[in-house]
Protein backbone atom coordinates (compact mmCIF):
# COMPACT_ATOMS: atom_id res chain seq x y z
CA UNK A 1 48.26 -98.50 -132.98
CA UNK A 2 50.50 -98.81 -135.80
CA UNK A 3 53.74 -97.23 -136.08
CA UNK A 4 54.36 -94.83 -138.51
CA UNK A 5 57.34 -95.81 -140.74
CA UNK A 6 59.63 -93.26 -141.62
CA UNK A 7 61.69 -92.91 -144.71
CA UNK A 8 65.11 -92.10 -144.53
CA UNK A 9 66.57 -91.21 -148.05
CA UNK A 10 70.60 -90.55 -147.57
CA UNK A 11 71.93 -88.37 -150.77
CA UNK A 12 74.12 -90.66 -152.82
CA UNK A 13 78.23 -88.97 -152.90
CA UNK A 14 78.50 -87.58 -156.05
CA UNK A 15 81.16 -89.73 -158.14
CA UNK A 16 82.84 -86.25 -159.22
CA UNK A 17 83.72 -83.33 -156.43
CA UNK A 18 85.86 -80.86 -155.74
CA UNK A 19 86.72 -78.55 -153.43
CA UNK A 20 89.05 -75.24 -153.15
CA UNK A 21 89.68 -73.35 -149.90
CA UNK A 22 92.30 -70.37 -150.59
CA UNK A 23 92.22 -66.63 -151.53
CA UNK A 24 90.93 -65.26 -154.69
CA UNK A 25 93.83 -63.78 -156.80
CA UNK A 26 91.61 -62.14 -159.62
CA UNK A 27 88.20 -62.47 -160.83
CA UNK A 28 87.51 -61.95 -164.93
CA UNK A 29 83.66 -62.02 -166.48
CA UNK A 30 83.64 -62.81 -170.00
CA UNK A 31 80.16 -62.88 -171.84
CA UNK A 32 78.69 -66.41 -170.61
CA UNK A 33 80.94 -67.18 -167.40
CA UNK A 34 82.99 -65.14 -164.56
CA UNK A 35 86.56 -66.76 -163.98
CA UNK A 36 87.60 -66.73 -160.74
CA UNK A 37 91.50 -67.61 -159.62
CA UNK A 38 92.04 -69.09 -156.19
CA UNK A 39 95.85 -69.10 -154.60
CA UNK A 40 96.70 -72.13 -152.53
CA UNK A 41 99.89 -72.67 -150.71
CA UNK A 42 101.34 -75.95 -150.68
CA UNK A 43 104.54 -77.69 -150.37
CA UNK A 44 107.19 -78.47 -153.51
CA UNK A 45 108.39 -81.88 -153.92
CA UNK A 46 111.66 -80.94 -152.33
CA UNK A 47 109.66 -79.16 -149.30
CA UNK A 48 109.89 -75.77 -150.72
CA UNK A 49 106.92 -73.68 -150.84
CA UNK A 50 104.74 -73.93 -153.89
CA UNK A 51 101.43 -71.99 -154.78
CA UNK A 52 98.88 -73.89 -156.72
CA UNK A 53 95.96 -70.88 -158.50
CA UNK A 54 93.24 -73.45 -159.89
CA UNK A 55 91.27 -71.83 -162.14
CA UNK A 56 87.36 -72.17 -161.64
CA UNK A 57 84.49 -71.15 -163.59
CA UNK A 58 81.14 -69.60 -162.78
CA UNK A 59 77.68 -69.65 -164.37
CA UNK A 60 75.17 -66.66 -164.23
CA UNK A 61 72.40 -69.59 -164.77
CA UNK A 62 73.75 -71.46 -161.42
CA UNK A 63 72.97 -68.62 -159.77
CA UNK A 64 75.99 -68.89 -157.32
CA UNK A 65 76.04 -65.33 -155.93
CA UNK A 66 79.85 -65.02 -157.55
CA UNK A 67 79.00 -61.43 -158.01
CA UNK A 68 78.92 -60.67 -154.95
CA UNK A 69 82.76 -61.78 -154.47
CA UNK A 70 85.76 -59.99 -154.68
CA UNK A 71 89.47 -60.21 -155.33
CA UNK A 72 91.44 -61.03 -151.74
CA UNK A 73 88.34 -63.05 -149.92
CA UNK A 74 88.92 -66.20 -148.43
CA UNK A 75 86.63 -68.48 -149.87
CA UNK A 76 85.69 -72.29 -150.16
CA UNK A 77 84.42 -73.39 -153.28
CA UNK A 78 82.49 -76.31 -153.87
CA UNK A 79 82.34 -77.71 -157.91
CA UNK A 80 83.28 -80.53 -160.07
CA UNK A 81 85.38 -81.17 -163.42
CA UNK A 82 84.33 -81.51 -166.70
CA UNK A 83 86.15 -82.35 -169.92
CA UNK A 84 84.88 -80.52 -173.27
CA UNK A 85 85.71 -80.75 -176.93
CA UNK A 86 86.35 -77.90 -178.75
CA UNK A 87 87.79 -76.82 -181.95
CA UNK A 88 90.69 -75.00 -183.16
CA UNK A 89 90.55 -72.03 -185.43
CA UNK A 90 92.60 -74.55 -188.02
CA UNK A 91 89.43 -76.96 -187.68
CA UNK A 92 91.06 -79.65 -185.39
CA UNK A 93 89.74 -80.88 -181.97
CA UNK A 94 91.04 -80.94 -178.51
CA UNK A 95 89.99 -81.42 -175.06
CA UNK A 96 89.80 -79.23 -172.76
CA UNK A 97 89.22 -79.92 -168.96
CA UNK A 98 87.88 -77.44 -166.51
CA UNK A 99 86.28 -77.07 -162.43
CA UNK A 100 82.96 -75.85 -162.74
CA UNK A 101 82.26 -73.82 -159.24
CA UNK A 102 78.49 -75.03 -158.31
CA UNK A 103 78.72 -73.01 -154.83
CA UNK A 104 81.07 -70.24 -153.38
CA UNK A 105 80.94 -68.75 -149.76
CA UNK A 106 83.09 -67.05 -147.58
CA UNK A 107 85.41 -68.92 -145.40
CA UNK A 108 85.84 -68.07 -141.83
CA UNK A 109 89.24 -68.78 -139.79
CA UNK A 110 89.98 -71.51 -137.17
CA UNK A 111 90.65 -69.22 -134.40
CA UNK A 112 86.99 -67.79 -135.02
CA UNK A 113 85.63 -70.97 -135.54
CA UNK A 114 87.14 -73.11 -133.10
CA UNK A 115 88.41 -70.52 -130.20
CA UNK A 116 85.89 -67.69 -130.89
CA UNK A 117 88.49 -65.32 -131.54
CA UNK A 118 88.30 -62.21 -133.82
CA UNK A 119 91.23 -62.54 -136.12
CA UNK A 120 91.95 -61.30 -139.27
CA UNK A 121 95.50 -62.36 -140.20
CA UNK A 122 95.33 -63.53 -143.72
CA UNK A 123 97.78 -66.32 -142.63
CA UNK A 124 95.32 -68.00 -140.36
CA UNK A 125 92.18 -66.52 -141.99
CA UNK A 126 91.60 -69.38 -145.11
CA UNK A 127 92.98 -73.11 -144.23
CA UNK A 128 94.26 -73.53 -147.61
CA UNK A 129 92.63 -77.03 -149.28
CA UNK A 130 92.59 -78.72 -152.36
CA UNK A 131 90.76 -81.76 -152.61
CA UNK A 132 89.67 -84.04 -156.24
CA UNK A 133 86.91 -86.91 -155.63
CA UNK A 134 86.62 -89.18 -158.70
CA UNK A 135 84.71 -92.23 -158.92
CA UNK A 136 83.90 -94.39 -162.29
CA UNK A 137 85.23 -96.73 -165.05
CA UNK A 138 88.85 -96.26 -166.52
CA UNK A 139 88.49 -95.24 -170.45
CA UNK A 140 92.24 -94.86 -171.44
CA UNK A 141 95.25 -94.94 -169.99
CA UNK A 142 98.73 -93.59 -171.71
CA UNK A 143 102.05 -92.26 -171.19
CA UNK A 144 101.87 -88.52 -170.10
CA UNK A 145 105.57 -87.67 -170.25
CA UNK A 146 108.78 -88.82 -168.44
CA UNK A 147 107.28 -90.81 -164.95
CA UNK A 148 103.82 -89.38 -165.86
CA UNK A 149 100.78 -91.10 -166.78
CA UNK A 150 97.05 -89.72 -168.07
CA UNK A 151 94.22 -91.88 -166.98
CA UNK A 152 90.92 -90.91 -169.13
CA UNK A 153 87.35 -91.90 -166.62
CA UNK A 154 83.95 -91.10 -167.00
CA UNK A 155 83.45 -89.69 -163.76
CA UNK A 156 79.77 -89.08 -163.94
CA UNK A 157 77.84 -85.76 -162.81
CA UNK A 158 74.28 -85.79 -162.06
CA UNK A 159 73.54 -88.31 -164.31
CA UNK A 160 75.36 -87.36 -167.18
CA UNK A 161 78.41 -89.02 -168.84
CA UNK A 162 81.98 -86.84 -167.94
CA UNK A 163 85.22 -88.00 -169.23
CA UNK A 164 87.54 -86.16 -167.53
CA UNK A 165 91.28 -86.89 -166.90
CA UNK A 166 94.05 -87.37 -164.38
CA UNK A 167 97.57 -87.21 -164.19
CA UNK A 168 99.34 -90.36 -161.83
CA UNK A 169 103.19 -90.45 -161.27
CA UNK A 170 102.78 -94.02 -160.01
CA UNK A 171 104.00 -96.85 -162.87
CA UNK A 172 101.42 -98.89 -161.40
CA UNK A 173 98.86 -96.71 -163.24
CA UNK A 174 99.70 -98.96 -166.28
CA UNK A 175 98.14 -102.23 -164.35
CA UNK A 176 94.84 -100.08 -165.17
CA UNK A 177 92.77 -101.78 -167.80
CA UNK A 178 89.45 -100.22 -169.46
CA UNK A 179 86.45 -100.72 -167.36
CA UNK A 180 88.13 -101.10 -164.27
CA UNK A 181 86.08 -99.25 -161.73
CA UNK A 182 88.29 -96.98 -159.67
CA UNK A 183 88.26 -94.17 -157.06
CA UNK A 184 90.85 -91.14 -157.45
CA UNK A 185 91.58 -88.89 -154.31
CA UNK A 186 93.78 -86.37 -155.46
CA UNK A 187 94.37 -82.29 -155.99
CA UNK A 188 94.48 -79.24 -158.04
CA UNK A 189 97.95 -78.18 -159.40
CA UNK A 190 98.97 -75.70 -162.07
CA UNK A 191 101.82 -74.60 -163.78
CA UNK A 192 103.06 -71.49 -166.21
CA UNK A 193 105.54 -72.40 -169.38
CA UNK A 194 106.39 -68.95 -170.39
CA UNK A 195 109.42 -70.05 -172.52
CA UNK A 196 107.56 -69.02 -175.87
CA UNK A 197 106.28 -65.56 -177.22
CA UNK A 198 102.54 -66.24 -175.06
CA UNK A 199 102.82 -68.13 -171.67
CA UNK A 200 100.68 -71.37 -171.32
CA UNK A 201 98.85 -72.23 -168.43
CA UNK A 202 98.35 -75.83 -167.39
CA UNK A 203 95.99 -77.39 -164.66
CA UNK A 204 96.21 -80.72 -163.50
CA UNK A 205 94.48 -83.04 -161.09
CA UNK A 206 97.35 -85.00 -159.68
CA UNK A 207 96.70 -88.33 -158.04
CA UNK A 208 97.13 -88.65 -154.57
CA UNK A 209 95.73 -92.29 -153.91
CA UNK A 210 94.22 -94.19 -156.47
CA UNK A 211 91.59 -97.56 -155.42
CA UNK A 212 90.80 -100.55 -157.86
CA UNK A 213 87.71 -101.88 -156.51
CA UNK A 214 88.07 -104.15 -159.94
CA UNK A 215 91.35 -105.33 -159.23
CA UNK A 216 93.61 -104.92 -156.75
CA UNK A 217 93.99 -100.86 -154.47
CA UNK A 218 96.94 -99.13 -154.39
C-alpha cells in the first residue's frame, strides 16, 4: 500500500511586522480609521524612565474588533508600517509613515499566565513590548541629524511594494549601499516638540540591530 504523502506548507515571515504590548492611552475615530495610542515604558539613554505612545491605526474594512476596545486595556497589537505620500494644502509632497494595526486583543498578565494567579495590578498586568521586523533592499540612505541616519527600504507587505523608513544612530549605516538586502530589528519611539504655537508629534522606528546579508552584519 502506498503511503499517502502529506504536504506541509510553513507560512513565509512576513518581511514587515510589528508588534505593541502596553496600555491604551486614548482612542480617536475619525471618518475612515479609529486611532488608537498605546503607552510603553522603557528606559532613557541615561537609565531614566522613558514612555514611548506609538500611534496605530485601525480600519473598519479589517474588521479588527477595535470597537470593542477601550481606553486603559492592556492590549497586544499585531500590524505593520507603511509609508504614504501626501500633499500639503500649499501643493507640495511629503511622506508620511504610519503602523497599521491588522489585529488587537487583550493581553493577559504573567502571574495569570504563568502562575495561575488572579492579579490585576496594572504594573504586572501588560509586559510592555515594542518590537519592528524589517526585511528588504536598502533604497536611500542620508544624514538624519547630528549622529542620526534615515535608511529608506522597501519592506514589502503581502506582496505589495512599501518604502518605509528607519532611523540608525550607528555611522556604520553609511557602509549601506542601494540594493543591499538587509534585516532591521528595532522599536517604536516617539517624541513631542512643543516649542512652537502647535506641538509636533514624531514617531520613529529606531534601529536596534541591523544585518547585511549583502555585505557584511553588524
Amino acid at each position: 500500500m502506498a503511503e499517502r504523502k502529506q504536504k506541509v506548507t510553513q507560512e513565509k515571515q512576513q518581511d514587515n511586522m510589528v508588534v505593541l504590548i502596553g496600555k491604551i492611552t486614548s482612542i480617536r475615530t475619525t471618518g475612515k480609521s479609529t486611532i488608537v495610542r498605546v503607552r510603553i515604558p522603557r528606559r532613557g539613554r541615561r537609565g531614566d524612565p522613558k514612555f514611548a505612545v506609538p500611534k496605530v491605526y485601525f480600519f473598519a474594512e479589517d474588521q479588527t474588533d477595535i470597537e470593542n476596545f477601550l481606553k486603559d486595556d492592556n492590549v497586544k497589537i499585531s500590524g505593520h508600517l507603511v509609508n504614504t505620500r501626501k500633499r500639503r494644502p500649499n501643493g507640495t509632497y511629503f511622506y508620511s509613515q504610519a503602523v497599521i494595526g491588522d489585529k488587537i486583543e487583550k493581553n493577559a498578565s504573567l502571574f495569570k499566565t504563568e502562575m495561575g494567579l488572579e492579579e490585576d495590578l496594572d504594573m504586572v498586568a501588560a509586559q510592555p513590548v515594542s518590537l519592528v521586523y524589517l526585511h528588504g533592499p536598502v533604497e536611500n540612505i542620508s544624514q538624519a541629524g547630528n549622529r542620526a541616519y534615515n535608511i529608506r527600504m522597501n519592506a514589502r507587505q503581502n506582496g505589495r511594494d512599501n518604502h518605509v523608513s528607519v532611523i540608525d544612530y550607528d555611522k556604520d549605516a553609511l557602509l549601506l549601499m542601494p540594493g543591499d538586502e538587509i534585516t532591521v530589528h528595532g522599536m517604536i519611539d516617539t517624541r513631542v516638540d512643543d516649542r512652537g504655537e502647535i506641538p509636533k508629534f514624531y514617531q520613529n522606528v529606531i534601529v536596534q540591530k541591523l544585518e547585511n546579508h549583502t555585505r557584511q552584519t553588524k
